[in-house]
Protein backbone atom coordinates (compact mmCIF):
# COMPACT_ATOMS: atom_id res chain seq x y z
CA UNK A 1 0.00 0.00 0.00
CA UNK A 2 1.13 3.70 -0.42
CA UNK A 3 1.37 6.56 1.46
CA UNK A 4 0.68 10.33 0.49
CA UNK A 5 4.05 10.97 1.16
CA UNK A 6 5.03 7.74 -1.26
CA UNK A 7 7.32 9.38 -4.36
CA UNK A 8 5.24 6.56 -6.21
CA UNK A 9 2.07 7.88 -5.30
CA UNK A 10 3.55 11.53 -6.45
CA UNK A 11 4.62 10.27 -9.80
CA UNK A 12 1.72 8.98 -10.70
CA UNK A 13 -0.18 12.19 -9.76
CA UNK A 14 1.82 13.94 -11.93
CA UNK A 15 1.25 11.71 -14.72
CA UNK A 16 -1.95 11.57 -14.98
CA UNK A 17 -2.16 15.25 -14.51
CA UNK A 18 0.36 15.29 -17.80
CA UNK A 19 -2.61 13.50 -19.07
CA UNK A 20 -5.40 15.32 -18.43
CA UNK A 21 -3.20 18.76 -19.47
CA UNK A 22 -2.46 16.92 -22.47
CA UNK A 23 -6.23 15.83 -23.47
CA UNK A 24 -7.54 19.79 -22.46
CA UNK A 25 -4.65 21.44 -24.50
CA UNK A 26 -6.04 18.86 -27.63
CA UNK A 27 -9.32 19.90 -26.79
CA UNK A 28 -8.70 23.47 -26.88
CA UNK A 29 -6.85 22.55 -30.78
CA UNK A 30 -9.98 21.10 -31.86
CA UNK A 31 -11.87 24.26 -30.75
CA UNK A 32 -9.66 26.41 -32.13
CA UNK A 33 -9.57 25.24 -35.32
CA UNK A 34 -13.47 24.81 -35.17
CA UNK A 35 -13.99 28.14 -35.15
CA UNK A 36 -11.68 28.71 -37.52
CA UNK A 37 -13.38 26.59 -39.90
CA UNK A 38 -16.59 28.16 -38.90
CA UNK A 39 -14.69 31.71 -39.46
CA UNK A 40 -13.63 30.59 -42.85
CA UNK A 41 -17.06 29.08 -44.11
CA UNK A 42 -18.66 32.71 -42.58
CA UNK A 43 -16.29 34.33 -45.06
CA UNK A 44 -16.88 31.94 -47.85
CA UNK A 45 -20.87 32.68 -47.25
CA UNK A 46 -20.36 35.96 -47.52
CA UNK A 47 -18.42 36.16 -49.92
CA UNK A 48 -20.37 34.29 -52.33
CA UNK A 49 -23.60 36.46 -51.54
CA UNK A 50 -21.29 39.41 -52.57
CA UNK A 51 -20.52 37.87 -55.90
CA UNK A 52 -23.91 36.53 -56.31
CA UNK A 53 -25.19 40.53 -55.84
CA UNK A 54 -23.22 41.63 -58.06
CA UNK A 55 -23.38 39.57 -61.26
CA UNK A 56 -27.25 40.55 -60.49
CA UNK A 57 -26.46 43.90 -60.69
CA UNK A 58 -24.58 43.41 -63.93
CA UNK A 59 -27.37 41.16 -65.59
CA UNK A 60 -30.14 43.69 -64.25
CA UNK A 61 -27.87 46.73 -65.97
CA UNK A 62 -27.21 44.79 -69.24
CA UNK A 63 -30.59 43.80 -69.55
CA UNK A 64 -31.41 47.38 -68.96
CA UNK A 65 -29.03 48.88 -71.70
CA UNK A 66 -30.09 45.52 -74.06
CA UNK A 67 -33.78 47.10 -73.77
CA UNK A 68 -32.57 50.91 -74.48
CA UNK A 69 -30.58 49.78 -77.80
CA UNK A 70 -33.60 47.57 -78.59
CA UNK A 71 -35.83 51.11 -78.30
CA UNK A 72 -32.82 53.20 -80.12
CA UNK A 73 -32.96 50.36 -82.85
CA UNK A 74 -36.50 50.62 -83.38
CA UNK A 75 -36.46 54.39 -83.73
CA UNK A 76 -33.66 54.24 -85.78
CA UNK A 77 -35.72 51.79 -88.05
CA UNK A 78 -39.04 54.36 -88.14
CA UNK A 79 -36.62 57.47 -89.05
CA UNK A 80 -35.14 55.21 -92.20
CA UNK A 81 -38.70 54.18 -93.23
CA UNK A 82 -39.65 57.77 -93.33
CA UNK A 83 -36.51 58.77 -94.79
CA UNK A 84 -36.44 55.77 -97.54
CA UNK A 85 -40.42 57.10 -98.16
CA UNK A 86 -38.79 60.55 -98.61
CA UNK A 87 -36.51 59.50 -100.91
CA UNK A 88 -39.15 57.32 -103.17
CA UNK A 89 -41.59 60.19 -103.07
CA UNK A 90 -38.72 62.96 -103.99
CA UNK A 91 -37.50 60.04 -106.99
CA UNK A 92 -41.25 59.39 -108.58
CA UNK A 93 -41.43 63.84 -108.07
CA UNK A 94 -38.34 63.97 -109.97
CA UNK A 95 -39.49 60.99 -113.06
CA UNK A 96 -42.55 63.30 -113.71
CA UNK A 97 -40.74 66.36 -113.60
CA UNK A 98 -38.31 64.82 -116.09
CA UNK A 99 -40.80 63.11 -118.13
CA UNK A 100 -42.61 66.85 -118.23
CA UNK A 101 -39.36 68.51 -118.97
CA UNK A 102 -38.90 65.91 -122.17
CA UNK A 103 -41.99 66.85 -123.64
């Protein structure tokens, strides 16, 4: 049997107590580097909902600019009719006045 005062009994107190400071310093790694993963999948998240913003903007303002050429186009189209109706009126003007100028 041993004693309090055993060196024995001391030496195994202080290796188990190695132990346990051994098993609560790998506890306190796991931790750690839980909430670092945690801290780096926060970041990811967020970083990801920035991105994902932002090519929304950029679809929203190319759609926006895709409808405003669309409009520009369509203008552009109704000015040339008018123009190229113009032009045939001012060509069949100019056949009679030619065809009255020959006679």
């Amino acid at each position: 049997m041993t004693t309090p005062n055993d060196p024995g009994n001391a030496a195994t107190v202080r290796h188990i107590a190695g132990q346990l400071f051994e098993e609560w310093e790998t506890r306190q790694g796991k931790q750690r580097a839980s909430w670092q993963s945690w801290g780096g999948l926060v970041l990811s998240v967020l970083g990801i909902a920035y991105v994902a913003g932002a090519l929304v903007g950029d679809i929203a303002e190319a759609n926006t600019r895709s409808i405003e050429n669309r409009e520009k186009i369509e203008a552009l189209e109704r000015q040339n009719s008018s123009i190229e109706k113009g032009v045939a009126s001012l060509n069949a003007k100019m056949d009679i006045l030619m065809e009255e100028r020959k006679r």
